[in-house]
C-alpha atoms as a PDB file:
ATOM      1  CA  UNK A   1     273.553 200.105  10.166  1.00  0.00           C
ATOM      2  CA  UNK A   2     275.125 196.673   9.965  1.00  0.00           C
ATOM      3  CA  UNK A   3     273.147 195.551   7.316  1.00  0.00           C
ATOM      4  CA  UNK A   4     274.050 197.914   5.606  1.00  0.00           C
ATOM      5  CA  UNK A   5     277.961 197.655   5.491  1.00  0.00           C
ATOM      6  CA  UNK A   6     277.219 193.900   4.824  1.00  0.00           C
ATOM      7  CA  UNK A   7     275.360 194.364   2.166  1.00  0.00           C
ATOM      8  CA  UNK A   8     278.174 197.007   0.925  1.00  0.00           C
ATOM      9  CA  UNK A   9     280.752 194.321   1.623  1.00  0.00           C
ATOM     10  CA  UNK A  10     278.963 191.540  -0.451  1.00  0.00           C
ATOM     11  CA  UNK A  11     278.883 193.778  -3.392  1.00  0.00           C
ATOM     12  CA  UNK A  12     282.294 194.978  -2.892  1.00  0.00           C
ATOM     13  CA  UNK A  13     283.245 191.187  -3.279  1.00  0.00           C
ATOM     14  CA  UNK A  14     280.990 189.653  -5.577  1.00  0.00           C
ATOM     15  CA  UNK A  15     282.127 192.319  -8.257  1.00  0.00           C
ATOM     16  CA  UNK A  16     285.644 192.349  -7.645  1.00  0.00           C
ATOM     17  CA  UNK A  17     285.819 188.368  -7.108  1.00  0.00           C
ATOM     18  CA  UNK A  18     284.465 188.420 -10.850  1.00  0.00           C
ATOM     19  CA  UNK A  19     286.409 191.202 -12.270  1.00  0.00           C
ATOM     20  CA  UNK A  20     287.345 190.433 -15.696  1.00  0.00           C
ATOM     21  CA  UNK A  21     288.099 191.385 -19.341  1.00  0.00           C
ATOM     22  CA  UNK A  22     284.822 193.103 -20.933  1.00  0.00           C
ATOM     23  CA  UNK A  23     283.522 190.792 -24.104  1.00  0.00           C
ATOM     24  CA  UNK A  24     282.560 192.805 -26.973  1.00  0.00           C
ATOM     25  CA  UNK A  25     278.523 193.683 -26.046  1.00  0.00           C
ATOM     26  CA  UNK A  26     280.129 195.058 -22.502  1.00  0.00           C
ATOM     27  CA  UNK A  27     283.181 197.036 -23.991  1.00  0.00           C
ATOM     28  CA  UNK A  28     280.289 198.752 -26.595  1.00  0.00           C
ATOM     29  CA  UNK A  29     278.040 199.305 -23.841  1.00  0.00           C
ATOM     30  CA  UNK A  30     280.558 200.741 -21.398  1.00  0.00           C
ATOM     31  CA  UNK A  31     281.858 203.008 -24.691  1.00  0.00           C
ATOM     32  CA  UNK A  32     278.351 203.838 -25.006  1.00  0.00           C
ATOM     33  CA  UNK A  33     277.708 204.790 -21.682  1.00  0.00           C
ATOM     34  CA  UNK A  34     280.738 207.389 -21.360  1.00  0.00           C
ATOM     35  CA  UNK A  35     279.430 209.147 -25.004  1.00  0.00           C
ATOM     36  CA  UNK A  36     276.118 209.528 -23.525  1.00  0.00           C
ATOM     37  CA  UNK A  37     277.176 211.098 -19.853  1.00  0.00           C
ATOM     38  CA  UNK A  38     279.614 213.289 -21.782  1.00  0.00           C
ATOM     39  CA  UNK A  39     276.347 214.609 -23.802  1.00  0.00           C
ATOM     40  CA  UNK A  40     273.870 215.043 -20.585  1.00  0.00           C
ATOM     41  CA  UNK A  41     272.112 212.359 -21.596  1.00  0.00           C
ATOM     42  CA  UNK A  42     270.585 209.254 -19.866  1.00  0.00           C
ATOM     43  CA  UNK A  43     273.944 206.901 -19.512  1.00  0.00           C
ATOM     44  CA  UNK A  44     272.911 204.684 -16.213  1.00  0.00           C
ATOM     45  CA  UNK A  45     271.437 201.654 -18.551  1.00  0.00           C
ATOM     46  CA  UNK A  46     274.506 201.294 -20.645  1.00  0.00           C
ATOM     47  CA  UNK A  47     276.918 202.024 -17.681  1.00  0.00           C
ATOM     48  CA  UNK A  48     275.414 199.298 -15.193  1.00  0.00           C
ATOM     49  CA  UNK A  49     276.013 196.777 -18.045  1.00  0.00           C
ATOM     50  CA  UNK A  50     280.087 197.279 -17.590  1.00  0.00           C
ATOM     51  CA  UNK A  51     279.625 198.418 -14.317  1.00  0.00           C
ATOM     52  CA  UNK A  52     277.823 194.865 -13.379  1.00  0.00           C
ATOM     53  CA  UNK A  53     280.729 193.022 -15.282  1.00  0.00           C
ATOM     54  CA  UNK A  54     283.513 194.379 -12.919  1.00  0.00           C
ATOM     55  CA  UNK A  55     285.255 197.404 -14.941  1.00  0.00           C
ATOM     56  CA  UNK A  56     286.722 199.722 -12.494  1.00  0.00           C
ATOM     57  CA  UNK A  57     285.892 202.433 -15.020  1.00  0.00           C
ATOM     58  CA  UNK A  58     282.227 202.418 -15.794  1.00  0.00           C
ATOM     59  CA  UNK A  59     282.034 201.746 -11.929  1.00  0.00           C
ATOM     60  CA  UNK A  60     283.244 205.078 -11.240  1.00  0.00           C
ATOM     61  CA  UNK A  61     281.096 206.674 -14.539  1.00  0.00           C
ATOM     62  CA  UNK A  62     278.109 205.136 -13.103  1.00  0.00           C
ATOM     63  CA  UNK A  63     278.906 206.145  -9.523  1.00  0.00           C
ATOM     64  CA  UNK A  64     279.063 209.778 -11.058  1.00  0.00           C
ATOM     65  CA  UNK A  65     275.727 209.672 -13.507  1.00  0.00           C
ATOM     66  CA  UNK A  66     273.960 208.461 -10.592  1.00  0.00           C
ATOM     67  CA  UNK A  67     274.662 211.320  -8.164  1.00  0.00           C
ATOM     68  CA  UNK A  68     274.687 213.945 -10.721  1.00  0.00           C
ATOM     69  CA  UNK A  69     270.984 212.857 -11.080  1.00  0.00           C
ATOM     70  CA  UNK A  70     270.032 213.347  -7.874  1.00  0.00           C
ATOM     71  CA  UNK A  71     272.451 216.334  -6.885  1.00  0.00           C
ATOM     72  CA  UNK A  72     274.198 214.067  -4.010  1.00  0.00           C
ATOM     73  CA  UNK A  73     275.460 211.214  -3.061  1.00  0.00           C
ATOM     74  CA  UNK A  74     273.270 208.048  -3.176  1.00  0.00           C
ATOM     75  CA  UNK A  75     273.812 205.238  -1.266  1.00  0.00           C
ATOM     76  CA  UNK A  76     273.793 203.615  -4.765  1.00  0.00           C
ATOM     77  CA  UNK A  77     276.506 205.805  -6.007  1.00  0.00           C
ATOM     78  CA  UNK A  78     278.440 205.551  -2.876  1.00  0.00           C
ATOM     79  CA  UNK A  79     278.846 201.865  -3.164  1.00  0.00           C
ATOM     80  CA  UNK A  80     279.942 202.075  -6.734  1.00  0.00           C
ATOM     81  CA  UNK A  81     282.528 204.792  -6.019  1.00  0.00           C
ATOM     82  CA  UNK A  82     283.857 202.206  -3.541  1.00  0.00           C
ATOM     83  CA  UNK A  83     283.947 199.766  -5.647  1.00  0.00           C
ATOM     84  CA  UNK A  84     285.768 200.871  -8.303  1.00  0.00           C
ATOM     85  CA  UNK A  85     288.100 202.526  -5.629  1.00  0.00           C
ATOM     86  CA  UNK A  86     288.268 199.209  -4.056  1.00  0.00           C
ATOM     87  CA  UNK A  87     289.803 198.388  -7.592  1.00  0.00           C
ATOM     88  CA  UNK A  88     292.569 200.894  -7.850  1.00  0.00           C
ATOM     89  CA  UNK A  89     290.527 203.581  -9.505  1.00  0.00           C
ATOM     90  CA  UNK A  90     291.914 207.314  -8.385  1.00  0.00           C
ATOM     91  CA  UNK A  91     288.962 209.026  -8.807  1.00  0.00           C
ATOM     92  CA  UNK A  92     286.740 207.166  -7.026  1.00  0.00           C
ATOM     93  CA  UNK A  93     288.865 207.518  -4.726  1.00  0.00           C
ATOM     94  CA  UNK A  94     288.967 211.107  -4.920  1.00  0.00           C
ATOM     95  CA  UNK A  95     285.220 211.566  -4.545  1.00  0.00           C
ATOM     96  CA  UNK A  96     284.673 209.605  -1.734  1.00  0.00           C
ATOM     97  CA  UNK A  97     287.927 211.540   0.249  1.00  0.00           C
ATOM     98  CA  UNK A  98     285.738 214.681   0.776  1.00  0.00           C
ATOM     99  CA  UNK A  99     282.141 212.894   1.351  1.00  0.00           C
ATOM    100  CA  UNK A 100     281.759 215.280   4.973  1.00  0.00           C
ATOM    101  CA  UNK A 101     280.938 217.833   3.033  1.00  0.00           C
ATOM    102  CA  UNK A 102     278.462 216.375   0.581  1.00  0.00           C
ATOM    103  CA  UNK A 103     274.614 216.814   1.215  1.00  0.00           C
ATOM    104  CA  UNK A 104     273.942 213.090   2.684  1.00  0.00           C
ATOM    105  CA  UNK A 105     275.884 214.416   5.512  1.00  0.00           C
ATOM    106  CA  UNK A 106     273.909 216.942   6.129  1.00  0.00           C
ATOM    107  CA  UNK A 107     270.538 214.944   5.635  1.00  0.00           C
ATOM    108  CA  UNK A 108     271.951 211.752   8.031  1.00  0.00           C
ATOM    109  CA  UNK A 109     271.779 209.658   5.295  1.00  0.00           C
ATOM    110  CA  UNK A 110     275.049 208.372   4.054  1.00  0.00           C
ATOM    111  CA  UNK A 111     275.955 204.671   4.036  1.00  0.00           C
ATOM    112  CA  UNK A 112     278.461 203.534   6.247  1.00  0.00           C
ATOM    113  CA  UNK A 113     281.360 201.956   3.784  1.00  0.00           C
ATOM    114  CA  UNK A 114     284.630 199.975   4.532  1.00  0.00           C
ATOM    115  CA  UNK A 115     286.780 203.055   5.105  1.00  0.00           C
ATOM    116  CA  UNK A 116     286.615 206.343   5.812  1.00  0.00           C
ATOM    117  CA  UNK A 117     286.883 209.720   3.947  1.00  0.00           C
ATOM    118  CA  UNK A 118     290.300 209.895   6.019  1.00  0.00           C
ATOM    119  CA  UNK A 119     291.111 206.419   4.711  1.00  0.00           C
ATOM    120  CA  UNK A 120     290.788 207.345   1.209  1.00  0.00           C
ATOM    121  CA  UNK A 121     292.326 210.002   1.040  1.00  0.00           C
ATOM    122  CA  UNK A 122     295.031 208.181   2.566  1.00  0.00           C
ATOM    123  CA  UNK A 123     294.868 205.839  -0.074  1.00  0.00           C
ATOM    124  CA  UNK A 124     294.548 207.991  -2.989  1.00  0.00           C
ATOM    125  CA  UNK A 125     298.013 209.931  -1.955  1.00  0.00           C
ATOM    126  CA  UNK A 126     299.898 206.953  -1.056  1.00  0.00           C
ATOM    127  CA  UNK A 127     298.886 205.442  -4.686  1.00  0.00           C
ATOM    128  CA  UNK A 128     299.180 208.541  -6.794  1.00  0.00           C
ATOM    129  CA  UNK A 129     302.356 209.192  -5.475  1.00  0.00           C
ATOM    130  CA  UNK A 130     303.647 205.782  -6.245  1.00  0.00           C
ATOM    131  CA  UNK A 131     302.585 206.319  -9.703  1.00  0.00           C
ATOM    132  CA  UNK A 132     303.753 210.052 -10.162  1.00  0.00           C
ATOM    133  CA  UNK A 133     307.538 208.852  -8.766  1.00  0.00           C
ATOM    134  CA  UNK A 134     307.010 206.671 -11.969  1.00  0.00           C
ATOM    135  CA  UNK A 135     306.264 210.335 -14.087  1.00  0.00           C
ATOM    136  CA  UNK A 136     302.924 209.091 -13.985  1.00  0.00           C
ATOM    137  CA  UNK A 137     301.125 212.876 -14.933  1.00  0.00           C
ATOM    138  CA  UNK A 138     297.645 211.791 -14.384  1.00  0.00           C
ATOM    139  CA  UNK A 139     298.746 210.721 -11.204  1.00  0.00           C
ATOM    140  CA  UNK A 140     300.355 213.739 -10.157  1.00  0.00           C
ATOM    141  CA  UNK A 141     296.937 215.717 -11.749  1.00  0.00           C
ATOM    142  CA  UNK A 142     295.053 213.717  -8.558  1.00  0.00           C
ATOM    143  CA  UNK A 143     297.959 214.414  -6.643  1.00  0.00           C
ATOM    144  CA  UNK A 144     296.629 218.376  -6.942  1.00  0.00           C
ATOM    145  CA  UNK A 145     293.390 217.941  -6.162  1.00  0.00           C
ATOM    146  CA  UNK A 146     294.087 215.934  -2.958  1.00  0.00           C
ATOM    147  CA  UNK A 147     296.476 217.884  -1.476  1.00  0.00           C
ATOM    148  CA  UNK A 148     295.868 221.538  -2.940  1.00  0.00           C
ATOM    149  CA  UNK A 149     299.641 222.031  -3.896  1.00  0.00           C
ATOM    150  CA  UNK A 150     300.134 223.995  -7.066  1.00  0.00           C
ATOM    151  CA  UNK A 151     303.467 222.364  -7.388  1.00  0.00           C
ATOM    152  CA  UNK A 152     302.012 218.828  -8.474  1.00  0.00           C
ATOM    153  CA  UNK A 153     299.956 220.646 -11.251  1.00  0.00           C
ATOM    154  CA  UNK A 154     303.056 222.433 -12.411  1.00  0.00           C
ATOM    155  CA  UNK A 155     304.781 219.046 -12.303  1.00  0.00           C
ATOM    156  CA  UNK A 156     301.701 217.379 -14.293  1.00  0.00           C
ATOM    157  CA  UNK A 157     302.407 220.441 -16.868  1.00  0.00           C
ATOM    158  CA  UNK A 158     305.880 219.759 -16.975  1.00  0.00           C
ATOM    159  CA  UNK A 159     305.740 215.677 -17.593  1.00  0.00           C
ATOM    160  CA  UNK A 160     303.090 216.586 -20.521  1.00  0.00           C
ATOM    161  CA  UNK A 161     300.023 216.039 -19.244  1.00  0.00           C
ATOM    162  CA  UNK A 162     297.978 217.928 -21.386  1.00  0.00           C
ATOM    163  CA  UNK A 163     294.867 218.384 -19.205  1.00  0.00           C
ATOM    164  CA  UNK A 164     296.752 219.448 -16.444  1.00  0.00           C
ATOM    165  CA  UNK A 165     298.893 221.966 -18.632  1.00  0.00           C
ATOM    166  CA  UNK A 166     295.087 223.209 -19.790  1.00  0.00           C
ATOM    167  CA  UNK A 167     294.694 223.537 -16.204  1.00  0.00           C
ATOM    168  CA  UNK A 168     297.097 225.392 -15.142  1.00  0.00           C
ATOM    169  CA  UNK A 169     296.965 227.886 -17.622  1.00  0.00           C
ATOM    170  CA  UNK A 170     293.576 228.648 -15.964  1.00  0.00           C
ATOM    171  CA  UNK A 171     295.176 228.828 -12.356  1.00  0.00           C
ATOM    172  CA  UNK A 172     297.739 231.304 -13.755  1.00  0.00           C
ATOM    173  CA  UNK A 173     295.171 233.581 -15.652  1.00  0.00           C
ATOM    174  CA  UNK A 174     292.991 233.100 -12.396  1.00  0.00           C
ATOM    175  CA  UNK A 175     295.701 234.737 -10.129  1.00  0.00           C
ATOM    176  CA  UNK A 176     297.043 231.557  -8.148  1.00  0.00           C
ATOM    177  CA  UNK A 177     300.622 231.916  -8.958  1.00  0.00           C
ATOM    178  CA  UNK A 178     302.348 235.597  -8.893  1.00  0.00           C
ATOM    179  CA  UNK A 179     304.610 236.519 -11.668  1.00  0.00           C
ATOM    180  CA  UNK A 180     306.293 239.995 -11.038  1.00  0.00           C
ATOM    181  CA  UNK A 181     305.883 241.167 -15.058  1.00  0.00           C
ATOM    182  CA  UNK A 182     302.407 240.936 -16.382  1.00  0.00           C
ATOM    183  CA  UNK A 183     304.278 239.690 -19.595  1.00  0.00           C
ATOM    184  CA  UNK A 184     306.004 236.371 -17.840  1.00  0.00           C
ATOM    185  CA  UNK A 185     302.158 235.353 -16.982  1.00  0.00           C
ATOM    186  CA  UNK A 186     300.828 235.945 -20.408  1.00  0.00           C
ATOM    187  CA  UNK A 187     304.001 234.026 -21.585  1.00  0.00           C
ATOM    188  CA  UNK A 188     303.448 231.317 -19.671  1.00  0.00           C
ATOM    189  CA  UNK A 189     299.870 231.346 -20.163  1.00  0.00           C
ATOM    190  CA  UNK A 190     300.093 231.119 -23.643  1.00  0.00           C
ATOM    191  CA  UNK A 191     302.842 228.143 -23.576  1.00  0.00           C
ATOM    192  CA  UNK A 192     301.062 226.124 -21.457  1.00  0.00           C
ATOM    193  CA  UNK A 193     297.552 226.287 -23.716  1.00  0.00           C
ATOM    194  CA  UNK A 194     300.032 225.590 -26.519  1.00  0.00           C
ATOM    195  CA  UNK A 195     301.495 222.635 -25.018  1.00  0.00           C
ATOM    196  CA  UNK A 196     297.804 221.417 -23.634  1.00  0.00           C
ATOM    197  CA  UNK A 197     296.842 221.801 -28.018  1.00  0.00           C
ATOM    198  CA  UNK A 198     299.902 220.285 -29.375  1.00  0.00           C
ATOM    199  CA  UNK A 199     298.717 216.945 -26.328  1.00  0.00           C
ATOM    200  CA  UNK A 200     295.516 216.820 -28.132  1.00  0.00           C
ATOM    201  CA  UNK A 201     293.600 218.264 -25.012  1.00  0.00           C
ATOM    202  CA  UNK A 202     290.085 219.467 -26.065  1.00  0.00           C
ATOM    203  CA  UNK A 203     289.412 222.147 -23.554  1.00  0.00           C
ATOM    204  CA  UNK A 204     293.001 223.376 -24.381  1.00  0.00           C
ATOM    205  CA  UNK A 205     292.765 223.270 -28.199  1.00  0.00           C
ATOM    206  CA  UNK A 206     289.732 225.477 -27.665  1.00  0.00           C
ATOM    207  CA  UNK A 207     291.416 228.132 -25.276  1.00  0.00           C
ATOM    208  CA  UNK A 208     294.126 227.718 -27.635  1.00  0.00           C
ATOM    209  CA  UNK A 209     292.077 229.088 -30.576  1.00  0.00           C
ATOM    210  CA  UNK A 210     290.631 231.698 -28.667  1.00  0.00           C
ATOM    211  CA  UNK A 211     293.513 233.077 -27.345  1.00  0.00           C
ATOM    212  CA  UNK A 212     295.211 233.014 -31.341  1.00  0.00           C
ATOM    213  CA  UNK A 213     291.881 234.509 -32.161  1.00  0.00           C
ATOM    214  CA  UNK A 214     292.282 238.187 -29.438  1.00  0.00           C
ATOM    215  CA  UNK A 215     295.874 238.003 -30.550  1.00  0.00           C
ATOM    216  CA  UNK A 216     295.089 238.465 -34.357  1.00  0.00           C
ATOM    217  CA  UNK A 217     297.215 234.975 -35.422  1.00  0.00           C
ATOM    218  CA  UNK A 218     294.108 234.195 -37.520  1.00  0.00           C
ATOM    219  CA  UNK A 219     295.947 231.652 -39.389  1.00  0.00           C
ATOM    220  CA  UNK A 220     296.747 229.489 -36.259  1.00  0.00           C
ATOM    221  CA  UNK A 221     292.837 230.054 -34.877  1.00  0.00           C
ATOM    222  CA  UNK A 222     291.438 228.982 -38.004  1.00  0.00           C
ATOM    223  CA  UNK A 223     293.839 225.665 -37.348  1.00  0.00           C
ATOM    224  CA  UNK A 224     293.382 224.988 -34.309  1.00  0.00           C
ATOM    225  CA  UNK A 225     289.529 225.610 -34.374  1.00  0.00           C
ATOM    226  CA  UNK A 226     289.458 222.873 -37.248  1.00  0.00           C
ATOM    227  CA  UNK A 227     290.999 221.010 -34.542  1.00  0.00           C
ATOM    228  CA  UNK A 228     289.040 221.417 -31.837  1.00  0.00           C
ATOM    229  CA  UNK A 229     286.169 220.327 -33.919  1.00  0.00           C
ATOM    230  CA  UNK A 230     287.558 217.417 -35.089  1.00  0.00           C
ATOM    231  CA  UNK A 231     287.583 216.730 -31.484  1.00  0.00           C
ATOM    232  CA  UNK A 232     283.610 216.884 -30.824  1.00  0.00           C
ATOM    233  CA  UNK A 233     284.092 219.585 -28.431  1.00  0.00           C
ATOM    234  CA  UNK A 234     280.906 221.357 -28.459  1.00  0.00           C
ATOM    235  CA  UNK A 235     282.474 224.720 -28.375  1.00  0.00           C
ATOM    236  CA  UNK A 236     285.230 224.633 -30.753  1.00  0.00           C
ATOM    237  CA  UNK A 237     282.575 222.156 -33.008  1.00  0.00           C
ATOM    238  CA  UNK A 238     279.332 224.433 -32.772  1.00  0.00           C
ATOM    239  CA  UNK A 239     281.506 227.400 -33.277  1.00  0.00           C
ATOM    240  CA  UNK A 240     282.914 226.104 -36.160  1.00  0.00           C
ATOM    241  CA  UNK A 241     279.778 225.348 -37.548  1.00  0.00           C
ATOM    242  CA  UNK A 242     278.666 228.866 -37.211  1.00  0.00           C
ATOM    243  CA  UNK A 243     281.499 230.640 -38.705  1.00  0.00           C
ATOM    244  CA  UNK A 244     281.017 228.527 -42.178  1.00  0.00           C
ATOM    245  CA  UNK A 245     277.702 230.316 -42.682  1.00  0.00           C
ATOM    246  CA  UNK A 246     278.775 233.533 -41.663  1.00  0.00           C
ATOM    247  CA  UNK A 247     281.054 235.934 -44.435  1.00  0.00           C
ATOM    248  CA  UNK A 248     281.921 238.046 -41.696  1.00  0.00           C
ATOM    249  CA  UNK A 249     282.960 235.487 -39.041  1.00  0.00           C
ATOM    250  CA  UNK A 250     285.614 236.682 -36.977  1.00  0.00           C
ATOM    251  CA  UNK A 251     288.336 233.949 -38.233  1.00  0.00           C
ATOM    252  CA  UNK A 252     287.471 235.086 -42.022  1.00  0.00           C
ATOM    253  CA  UNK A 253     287.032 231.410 -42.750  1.00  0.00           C
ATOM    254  CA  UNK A 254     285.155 231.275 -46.257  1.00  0.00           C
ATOM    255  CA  UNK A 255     281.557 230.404 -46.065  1.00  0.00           C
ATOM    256  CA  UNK A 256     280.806 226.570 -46.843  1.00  0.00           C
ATOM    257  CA  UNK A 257     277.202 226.290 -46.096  1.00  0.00           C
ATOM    258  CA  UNK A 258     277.123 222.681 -47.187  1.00  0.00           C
ATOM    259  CA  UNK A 259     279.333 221.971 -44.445  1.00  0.00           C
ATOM    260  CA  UNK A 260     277.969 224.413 -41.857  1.00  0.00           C
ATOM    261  CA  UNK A 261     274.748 222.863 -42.288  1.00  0.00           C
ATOM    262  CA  UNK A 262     275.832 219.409 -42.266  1.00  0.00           C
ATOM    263  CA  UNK A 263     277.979 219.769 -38.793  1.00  0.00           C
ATOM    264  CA  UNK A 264     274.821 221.950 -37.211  1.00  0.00           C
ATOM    265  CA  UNK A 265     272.522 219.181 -37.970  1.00  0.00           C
ATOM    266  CA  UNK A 266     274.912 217.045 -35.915  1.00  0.00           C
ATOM    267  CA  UNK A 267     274.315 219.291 -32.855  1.00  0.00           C
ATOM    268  CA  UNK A 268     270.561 218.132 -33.229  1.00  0.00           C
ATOM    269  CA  UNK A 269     271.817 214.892 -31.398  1.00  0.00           C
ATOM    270  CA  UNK A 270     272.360 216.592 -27.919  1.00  0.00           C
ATOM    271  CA  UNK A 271     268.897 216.914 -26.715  1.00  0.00           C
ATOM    272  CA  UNK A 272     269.756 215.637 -23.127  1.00  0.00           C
ATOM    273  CA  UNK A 273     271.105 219.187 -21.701  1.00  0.00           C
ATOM    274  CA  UNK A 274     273.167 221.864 -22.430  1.00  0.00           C
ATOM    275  CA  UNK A 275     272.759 224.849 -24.799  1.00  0.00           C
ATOM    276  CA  UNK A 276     273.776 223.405 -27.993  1.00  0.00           C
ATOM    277  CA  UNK A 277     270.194 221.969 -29.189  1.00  0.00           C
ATOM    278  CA  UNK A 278     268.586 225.705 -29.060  1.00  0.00           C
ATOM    279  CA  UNK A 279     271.496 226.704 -31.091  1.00  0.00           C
ATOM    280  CA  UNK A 280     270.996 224.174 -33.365  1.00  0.00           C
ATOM    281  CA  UNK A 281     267.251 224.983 -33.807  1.00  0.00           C
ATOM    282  CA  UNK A 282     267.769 228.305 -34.184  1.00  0.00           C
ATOM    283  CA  UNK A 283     270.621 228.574 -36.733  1.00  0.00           C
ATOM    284  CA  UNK A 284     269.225 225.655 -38.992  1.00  0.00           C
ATOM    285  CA  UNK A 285     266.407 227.355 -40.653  1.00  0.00           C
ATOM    286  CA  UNK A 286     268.638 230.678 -41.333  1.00  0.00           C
ATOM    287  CA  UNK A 287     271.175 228.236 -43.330  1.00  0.00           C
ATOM    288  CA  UNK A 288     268.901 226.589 -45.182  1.00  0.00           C
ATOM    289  CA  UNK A 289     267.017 229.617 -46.222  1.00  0.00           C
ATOM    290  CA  UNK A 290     270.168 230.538 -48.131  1.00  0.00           C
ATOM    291  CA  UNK A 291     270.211 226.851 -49.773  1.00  0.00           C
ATOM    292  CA  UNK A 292     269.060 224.739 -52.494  1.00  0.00           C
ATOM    293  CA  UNK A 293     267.379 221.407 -51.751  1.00  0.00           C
ATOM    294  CA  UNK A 294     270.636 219.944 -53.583  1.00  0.00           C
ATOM    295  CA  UNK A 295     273.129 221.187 -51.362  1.00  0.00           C
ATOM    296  CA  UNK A 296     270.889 220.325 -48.563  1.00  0.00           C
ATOM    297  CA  UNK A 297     271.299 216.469 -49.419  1.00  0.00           C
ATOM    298  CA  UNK A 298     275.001 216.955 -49.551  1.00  0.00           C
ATOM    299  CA  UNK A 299     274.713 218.575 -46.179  1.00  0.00           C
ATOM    300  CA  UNK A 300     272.883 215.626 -44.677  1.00  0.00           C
ATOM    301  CA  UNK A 301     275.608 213.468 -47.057  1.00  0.00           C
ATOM    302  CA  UNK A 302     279.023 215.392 -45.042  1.00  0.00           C
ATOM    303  CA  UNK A 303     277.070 214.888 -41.612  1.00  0.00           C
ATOM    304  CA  UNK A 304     276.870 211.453 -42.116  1.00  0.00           C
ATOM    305  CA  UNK A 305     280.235 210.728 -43.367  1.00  0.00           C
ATOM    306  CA  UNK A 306     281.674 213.250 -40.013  1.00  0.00           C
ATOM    307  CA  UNK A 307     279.992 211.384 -37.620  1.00  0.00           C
ATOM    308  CA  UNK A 308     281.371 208.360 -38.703  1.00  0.00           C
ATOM    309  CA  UNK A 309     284.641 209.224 -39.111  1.00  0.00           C
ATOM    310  CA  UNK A 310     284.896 211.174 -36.120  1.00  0.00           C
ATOM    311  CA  UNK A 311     285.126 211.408 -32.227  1.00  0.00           C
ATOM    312  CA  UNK A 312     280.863 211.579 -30.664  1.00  0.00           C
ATOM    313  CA  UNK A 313     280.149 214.976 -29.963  1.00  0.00           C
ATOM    314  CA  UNK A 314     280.797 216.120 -26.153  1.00  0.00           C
ATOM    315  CA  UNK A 315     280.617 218.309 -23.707  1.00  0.00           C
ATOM    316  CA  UNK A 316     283.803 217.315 -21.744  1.00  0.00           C
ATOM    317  CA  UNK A 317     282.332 217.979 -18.366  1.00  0.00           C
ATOM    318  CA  UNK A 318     285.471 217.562 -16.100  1.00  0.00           C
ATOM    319  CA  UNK A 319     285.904 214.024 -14.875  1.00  0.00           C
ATOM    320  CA  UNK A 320     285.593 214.823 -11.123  1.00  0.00           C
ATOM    321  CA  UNK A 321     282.388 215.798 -11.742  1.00  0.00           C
ATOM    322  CA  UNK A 322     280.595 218.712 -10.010  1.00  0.00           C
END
């Protein structure tokens, strides 16, 4: 196995001896990269361009497109997790802290690296705690996941991390703190999701909605599902989409079919996994049927102008991957 760890070592080195600022053709491809993983689609090319230029960032992005491929852990994507871990980079570190129980072990096949899953996890603690003494929230977000403590998600929460407030709402509604009243864990339920909105949080602006929506506050649903489109969250934006053709959607938005056809045609564009392109196919054809060919060219008109004023379209798959 030594020429293995070598060869791990020299790449460890080479990239992080020539770590620098990304020039304009990296930082687009690296930008690129990130849109396309977030939409299923092929990201590797794009990624390896940023990767290969020393950011710690598309490192760890590439490390993760590459062993979501294959459903484990490469020796490729092992030796960019170190590397951007080598860097500073918390997740990386993360995913290589639990790599006994990942499928190379089982198969014999995992490369030996510079430390062990001990060692990183080690590593990752030691630095996330450094940062969350500084109220770092992301920080104390990792802190959770290394060390299984509620409290440091709570913290997160409480520091106004808005992922992590998103987060814990779903720990609470899933039972993992007890509250003696029902009421105190709706309460708190329903502060947190507003807290995670208010941060800009995608997955929380769409819980957000949904909850406003079962509680009848149509007026704040019909807000905050404008603003979970505007986000490119596939839910809130397909969703959206939907309820503009529709004169009895549930939010009693008014029908716009200009607009509902223009944002559907933008789910068109995510034809590398997930269940938005069937939707897409589907619902097209039933929205045009109810159009002139006018209002169809100011459909394709609004979809244009959207997608370049706006976030890419994505599927927010969580950043520690599966």
């Amino acid at each position: 196995m030594k020429p293995v760890i070598v060869g791990l070592a020299c790449l460890l080195s080479c990239i992080i001896t020539h770590a620098s600022t990304l020039t304009h053709a990296q930082q687009i491809a690296k930008e690129n990269g990130i849109t396309l993983y977030n939409q299923y689609k092929t990201a590797e090319p794009e990624l390896r361009i940023a990767a290969e230029a020393g950011d710690r960032e598309a490192q760890y992005y590439l490390a993760e497109d590459l062993r979501r491929t294959n459903r484990y852990m490469t020796e490729e994507a092992y030796s960019w997790y170190t590397t951007a871990a080598e860097q500073g980079n918390l997740y990386a570190m993360r995913q290589l802290s639990p790599i006994k129980s990942d499928l190379c072990i089982a198969m014999e096949n995992c490369p030996k690296g510079l430390k062990s899953a001990e060692d990183w996890n080690e590593k990752l603690i030691s630095t996330a705690t450094e940062l969350a003494e500084k109220g770092d929230g992301e920080a104390m977000y990792l802190l959770h996941h290394a060390t299984n403590n509620l409290e440091w998600l709570e913290k997160s929460a409480a520091v106004g991390y808005a992922h992590s407030q998103f987060w814990l709402a779903s720990k609470y509604a899933q039972g993992d703190k007890f509250f003696l009243f029902p009421w105190e864990k709706d309460a708190a339920i329903e502060s947190l999701l507003k807290r995670s909105a208010e941060g800009g949080d995608p997955k929380g602006i769409t819980r957000y909605y949904g909850l406003l929506q079962e509680k009848g506050e149509l007026e704040g649903a019909r807000y905050w599902l404008r603003k979970g489109a505007e986000t490119g969250h596939t839910v809130a934006f397909s969703n959206y989409a939907l309820f503009l053709s529709d004169p009895n959607n549930p939010l009693q938005l008014p029908v716009d079919l200009v607009k509902s056809y223009g944002l559907m045609s933008l789910l068109l564009e995510l034809d590398g996994g997930g269940d938005m392109l069937p939707l897409a196919k589907d619902e097209l054809p039933r929205i045009a049927a109810r159009m002139t060919p006018e209002q169809i060219e100011q459909a394709q008109a609004f979809a244009k102008e959207w997608k370049a004023t706006h976030p890419p379209l994505s599927y927010f798959p969580g950043k520690l991957g599966f």
